[in-house]
PDB file of N, CA and C in Angstrom:
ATOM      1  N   UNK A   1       2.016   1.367  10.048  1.00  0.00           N
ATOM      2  CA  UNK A   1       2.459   2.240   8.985  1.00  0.00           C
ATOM      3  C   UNK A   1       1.334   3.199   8.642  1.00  0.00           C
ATOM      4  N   UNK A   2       1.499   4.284   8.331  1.00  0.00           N
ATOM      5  CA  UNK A   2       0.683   5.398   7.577  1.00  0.00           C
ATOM      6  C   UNK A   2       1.408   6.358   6.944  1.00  0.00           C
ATOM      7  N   UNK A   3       0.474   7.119   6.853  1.00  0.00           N
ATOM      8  CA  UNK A   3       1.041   8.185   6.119  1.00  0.00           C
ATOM      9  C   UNK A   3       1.384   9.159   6.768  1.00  0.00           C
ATOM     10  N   UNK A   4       2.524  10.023   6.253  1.00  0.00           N
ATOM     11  CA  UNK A   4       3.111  11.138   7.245  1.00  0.00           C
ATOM     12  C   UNK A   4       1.547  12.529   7.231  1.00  0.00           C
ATOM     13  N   UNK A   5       1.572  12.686   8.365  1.00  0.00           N
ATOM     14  CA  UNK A   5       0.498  13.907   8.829  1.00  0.00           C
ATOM     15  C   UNK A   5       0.896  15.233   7.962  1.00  0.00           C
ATOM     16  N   UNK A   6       2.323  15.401   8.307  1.00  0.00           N
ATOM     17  CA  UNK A   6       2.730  17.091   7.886  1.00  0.00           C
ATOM     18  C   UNK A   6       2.783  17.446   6.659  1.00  0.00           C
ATOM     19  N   UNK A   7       3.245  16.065   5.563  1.00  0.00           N
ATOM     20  CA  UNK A   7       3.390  15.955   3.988  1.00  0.00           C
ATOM     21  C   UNK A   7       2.644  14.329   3.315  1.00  0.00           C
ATOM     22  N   UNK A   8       1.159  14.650   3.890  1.00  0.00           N
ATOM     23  CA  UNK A   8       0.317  13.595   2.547  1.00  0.00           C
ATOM     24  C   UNK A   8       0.874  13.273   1.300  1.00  0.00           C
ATOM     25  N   UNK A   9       1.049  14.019   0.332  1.00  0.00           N
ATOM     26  CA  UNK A   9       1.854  13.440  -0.408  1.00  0.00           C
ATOM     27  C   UNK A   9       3.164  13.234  -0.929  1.00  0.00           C
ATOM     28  N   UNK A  10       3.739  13.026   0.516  1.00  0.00           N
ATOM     29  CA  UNK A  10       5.451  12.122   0.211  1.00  0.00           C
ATOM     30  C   UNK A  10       4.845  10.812   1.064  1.00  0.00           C
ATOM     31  N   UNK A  11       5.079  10.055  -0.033  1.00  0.00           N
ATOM     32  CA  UNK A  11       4.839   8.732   0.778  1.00  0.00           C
ATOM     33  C   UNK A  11       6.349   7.971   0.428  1.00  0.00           C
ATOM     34  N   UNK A  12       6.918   7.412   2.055  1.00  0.00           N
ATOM     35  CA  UNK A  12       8.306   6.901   1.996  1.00  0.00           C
ATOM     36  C   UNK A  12       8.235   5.035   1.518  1.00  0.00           C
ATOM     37  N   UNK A  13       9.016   4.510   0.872  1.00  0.00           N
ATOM     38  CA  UNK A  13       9.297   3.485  -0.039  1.00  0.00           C
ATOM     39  C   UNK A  13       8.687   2.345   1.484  1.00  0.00           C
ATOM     40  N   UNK A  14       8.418   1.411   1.379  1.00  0.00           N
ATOM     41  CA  UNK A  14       8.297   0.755   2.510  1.00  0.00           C
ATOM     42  C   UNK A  14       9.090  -0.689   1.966  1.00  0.00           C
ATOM     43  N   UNK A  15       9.793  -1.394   2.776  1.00  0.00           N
ATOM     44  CA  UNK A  15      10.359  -2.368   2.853  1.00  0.00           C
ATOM     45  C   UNK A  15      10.504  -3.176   3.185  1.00  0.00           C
ATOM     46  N   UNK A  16      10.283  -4.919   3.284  1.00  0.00           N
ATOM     47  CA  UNK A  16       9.988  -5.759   3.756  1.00  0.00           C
ATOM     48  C   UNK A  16      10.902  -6.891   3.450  1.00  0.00           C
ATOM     49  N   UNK A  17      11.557  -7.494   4.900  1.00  0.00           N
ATOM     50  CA  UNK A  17      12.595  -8.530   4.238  1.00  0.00           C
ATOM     51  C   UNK A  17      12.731 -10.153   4.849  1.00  0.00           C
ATOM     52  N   UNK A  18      12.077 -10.810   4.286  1.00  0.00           N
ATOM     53  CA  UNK A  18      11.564 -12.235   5.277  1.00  0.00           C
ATOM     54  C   UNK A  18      10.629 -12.393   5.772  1.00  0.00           C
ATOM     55  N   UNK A  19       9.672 -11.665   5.404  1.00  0.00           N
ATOM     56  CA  UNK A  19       8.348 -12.029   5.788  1.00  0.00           C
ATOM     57  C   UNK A  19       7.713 -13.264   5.802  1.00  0.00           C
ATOM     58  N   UNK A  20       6.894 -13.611   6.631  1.00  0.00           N
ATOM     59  CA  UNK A  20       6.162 -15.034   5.850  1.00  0.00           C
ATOM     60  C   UNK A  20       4.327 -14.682   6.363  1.00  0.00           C
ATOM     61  N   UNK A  21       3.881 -14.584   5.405  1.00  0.00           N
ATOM     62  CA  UNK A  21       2.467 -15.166   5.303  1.00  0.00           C
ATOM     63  C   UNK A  21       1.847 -16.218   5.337  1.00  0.00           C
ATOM     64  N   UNK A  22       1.203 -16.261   6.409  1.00  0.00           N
ATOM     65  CA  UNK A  22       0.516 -17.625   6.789  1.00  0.00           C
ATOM     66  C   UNK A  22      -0.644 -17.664   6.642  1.00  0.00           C
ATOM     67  N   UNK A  23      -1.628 -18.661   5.848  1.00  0.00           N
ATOM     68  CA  UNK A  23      -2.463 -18.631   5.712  1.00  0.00           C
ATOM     69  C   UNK A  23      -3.445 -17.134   5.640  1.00  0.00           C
ATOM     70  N   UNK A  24      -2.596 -16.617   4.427  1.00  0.00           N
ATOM     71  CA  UNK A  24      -3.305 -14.819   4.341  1.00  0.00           C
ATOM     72  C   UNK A  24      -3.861 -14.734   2.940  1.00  0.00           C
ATOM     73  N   UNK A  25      -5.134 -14.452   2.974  1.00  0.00           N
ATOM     74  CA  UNK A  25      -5.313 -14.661   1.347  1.00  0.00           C
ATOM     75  C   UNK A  25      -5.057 -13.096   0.430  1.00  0.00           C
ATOM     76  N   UNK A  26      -5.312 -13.257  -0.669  1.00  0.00           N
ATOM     77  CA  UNK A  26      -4.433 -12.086  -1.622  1.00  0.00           C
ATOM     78  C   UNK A  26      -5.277 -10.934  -1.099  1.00  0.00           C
ATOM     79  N   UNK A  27      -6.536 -10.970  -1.077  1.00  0.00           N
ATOM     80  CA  UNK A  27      -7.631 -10.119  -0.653  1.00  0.00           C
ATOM     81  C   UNK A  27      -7.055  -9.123   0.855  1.00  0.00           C
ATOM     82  N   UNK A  28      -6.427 -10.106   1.517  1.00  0.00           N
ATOM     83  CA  UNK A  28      -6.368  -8.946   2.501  1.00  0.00           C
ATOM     84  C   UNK A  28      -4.484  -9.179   2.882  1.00  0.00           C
ATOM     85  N   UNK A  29      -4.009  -8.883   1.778  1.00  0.00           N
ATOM     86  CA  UNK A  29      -2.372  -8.732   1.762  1.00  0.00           C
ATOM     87  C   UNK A  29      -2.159  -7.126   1.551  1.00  0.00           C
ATOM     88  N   UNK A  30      -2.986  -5.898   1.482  1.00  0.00           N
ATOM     89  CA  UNK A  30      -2.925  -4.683   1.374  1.00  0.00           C
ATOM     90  C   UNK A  30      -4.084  -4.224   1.207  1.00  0.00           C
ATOM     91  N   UNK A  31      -3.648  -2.756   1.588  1.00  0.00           N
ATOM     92  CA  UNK A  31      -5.336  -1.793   1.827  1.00  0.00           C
ATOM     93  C   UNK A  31      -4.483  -0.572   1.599  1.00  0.00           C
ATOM     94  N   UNK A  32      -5.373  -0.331   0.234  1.00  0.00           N
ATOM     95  CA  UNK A  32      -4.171   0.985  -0.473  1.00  0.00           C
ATOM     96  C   UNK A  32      -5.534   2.018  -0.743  1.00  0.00           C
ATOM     97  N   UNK A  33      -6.227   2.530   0.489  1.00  0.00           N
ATOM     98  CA  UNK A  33      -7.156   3.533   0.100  1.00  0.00           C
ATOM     99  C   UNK A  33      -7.305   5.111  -0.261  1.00  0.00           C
ATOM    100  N   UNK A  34      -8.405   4.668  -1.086  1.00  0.00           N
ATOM    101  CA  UNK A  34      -9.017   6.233  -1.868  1.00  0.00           C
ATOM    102  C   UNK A  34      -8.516   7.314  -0.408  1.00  0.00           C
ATOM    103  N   UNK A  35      -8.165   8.773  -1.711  1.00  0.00           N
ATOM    104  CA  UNK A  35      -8.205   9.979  -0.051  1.00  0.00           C
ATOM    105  C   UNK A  35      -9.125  10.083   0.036  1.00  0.00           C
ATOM    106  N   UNK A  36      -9.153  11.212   1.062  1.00  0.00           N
ATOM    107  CA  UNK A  36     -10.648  11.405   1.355  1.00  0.00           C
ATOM    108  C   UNK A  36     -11.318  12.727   1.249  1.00  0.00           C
ATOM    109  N   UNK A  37     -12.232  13.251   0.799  1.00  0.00           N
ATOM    110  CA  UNK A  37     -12.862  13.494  -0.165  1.00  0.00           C
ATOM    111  C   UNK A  37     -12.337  15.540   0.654  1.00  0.00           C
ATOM    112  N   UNK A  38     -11.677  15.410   2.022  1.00  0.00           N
ATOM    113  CA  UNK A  38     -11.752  16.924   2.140  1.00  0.00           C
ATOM    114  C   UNK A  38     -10.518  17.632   2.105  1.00  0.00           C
ATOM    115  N   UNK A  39      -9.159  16.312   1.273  1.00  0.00           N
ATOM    116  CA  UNK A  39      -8.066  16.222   1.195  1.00  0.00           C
ATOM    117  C   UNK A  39      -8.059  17.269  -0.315  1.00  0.00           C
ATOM    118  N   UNK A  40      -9.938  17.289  -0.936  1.00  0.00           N
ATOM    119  CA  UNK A  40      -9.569  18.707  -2.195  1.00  0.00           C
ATOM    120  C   UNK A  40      -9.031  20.154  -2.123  1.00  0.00           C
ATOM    121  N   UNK A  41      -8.384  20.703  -2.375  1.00  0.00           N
ATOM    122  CA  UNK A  41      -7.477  21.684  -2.654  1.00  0.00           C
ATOM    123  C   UNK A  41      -8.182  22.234  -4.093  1.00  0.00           C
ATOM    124  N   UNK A  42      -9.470  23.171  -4.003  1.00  0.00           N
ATOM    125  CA  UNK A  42      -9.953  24.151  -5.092  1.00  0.00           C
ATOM    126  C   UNK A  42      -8.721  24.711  -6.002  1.00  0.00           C
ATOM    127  N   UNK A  43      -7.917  25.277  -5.120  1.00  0.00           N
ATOM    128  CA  UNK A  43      -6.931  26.238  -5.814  1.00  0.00           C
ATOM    129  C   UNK A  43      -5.839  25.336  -6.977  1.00  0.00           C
ATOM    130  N   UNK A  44      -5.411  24.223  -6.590  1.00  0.00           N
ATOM    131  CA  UNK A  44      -4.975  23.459  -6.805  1.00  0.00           C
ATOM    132  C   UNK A  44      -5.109  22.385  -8.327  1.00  0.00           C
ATOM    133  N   UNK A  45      -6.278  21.886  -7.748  1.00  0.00           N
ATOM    134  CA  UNK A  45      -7.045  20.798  -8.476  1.00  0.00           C
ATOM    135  C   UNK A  45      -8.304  20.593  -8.344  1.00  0.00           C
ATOM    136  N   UNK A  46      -9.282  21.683  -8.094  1.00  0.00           N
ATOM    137  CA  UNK A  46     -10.254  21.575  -7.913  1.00  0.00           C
ATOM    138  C   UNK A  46     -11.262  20.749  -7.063  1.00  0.00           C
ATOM    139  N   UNK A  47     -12.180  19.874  -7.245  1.00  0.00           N
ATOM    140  CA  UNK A  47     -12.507  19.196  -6.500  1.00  0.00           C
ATOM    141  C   UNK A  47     -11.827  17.570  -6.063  1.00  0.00           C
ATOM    142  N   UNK A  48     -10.793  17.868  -6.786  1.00  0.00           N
ATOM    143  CA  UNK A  48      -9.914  16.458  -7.156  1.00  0.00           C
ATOM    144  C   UNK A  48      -8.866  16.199  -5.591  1.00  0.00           C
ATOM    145  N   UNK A  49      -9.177  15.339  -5.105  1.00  0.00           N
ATOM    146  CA  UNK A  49      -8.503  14.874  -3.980  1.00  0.00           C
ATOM    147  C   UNK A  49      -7.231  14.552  -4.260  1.00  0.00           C
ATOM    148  N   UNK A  50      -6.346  14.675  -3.315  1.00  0.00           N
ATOM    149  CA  UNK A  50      -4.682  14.038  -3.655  1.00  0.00           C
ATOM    150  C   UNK A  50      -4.778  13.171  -3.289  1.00  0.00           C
ATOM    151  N   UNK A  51      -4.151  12.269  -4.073  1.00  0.00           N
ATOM    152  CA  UNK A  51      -4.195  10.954  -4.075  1.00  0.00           C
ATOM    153  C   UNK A  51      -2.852   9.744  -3.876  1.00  0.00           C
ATOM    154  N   UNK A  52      -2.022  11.147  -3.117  1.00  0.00           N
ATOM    155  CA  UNK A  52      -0.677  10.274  -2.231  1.00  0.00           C
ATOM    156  C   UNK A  52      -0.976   8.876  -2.002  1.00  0.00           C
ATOM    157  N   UNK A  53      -2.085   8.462  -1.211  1.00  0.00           N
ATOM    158  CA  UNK A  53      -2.151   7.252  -0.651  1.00  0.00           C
ATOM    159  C   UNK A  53      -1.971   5.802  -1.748  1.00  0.00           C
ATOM    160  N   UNK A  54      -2.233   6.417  -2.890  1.00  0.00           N
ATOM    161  CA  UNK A  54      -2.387   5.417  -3.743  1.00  0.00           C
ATOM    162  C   UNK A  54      -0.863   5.305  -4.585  1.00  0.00           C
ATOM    163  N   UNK A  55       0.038   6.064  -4.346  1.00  0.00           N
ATOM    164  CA  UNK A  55       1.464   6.510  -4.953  1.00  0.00           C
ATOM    165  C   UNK A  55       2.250   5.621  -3.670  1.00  0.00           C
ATOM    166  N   UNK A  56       2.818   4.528  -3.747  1.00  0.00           N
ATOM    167  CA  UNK A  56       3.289   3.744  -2.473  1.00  0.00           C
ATOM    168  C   UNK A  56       4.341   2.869  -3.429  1.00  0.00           C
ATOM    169  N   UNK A  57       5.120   2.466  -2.371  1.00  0.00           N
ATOM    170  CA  UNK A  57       6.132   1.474  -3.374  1.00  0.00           C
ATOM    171  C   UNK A  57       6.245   0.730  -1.949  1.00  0.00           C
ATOM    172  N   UNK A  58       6.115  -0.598  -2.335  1.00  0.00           N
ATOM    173  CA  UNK A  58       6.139  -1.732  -1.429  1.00  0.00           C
ATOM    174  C   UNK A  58       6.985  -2.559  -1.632  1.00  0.00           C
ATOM    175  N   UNK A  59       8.154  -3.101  -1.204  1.00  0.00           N
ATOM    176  CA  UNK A  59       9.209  -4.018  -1.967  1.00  0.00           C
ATOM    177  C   UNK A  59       9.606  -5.078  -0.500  1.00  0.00           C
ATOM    178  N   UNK A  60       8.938  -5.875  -1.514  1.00  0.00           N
ATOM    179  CA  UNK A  60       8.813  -7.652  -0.217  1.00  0.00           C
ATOM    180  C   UNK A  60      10.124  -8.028  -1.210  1.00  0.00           C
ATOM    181  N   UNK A  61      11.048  -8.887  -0.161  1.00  0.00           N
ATOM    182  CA  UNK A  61      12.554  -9.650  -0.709  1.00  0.00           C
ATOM    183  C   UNK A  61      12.373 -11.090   0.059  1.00  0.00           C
ATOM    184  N   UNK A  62      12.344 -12.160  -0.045  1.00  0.00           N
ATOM    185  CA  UNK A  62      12.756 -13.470   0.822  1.00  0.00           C
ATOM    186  C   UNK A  62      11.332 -13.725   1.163  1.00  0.00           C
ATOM    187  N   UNK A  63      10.177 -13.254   1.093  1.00  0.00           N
ATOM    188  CA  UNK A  63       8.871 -13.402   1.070  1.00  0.00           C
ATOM    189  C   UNK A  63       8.620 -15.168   1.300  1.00  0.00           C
ATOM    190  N   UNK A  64       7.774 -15.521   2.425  1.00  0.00           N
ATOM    191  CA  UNK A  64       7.140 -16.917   2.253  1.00  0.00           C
ATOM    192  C   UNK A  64       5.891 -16.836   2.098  1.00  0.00           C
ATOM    193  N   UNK A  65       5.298 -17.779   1.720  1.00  0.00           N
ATOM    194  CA  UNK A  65       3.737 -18.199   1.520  1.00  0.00           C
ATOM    195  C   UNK A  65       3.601 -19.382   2.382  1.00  0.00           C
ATOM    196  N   UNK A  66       3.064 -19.635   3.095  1.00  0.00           N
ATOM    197  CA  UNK A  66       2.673 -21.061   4.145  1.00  0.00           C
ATOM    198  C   UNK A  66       1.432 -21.034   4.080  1.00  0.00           C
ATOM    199  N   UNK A  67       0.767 -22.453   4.613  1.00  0.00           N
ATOM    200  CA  UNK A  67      -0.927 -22.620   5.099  1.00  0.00           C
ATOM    201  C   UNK A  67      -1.248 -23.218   3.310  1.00  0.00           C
ATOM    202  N   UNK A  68      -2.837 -23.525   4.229  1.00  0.00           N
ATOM    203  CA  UNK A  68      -3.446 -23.613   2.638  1.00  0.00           C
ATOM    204  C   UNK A  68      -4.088 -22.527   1.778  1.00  0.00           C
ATOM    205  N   UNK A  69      -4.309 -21.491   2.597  1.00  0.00           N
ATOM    206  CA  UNK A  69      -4.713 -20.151   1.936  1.00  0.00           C
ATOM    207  C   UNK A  69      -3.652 -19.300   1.320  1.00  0.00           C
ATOM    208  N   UNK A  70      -3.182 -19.619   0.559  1.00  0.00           N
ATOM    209  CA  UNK A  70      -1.676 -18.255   0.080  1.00  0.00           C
ATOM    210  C   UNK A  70      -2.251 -17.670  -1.458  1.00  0.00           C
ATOM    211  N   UNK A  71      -1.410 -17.052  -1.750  1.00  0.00           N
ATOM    212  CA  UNK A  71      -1.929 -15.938  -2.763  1.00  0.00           C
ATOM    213  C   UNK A  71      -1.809 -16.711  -3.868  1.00  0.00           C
ATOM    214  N   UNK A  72      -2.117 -15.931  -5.195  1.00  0.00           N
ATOM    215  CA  UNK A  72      -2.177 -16.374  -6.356  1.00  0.00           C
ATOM    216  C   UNK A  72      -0.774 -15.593  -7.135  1.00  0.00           C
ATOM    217  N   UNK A  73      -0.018 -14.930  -6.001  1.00  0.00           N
ATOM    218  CA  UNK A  73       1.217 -14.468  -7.030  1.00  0.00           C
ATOM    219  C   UNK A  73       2.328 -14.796  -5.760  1.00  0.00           C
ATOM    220  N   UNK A  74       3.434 -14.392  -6.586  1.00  0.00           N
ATOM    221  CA  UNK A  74       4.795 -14.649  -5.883  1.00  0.00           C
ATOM    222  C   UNK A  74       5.503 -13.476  -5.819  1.00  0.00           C
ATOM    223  N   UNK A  75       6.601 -13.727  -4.876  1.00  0.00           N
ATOM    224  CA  UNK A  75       7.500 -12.650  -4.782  1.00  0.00           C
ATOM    225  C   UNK A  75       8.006 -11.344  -6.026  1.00  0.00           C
ATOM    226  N   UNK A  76       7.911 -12.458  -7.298  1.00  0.00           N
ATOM    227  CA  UNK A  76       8.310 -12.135  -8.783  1.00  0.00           C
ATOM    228  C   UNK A  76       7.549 -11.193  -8.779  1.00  0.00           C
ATOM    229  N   UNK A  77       5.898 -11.389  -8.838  1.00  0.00           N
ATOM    230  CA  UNK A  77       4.772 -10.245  -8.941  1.00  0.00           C
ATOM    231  C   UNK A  77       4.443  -9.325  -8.059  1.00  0.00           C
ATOM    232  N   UNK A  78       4.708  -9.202  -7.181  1.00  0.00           N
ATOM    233  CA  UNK A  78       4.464  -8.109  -5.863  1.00  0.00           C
ATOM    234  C   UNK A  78       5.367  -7.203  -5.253  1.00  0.00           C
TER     235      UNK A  78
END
């Protein structure tokens, strides 16, 4: 998954249905990073980067947790 090249900031809904996590700890269940720093637009917003990447909607349904490493939240919270 990434982000679309032509329009940075439309980021499309992502969807997930039955997943199971195995032994994955919360720490590395997503990587929702900063833009980057030449993504500024002066005219725009000045030195202020767009910050599409961080505008994401993630929607886990039927979600498992297995192993002895699983997260500290549930389907309810994520």
């Amino acid at each position: 998954m990434g982000l679309n090249p032509g329009a940075s900031d439309h980021v499309h809904e992502q969807i997930f249905k039955d997943i199971v996590f195995d032994n994955v700890h919360e720490d590395a269940m997503l990587n929702i990073y900063d833009p980057p720093t030449s993504w500024a637009n002066p005219t725009d917003c000045g030195n202020f980067p767009c910050t599409a990447p961080q505008n994401v909607v993630l929607r886990f349904t039927g979600t498992t947790y297995t192993g002895s490493t699983v997260p500290s939240f549930t389907d309810a919270d994520f």
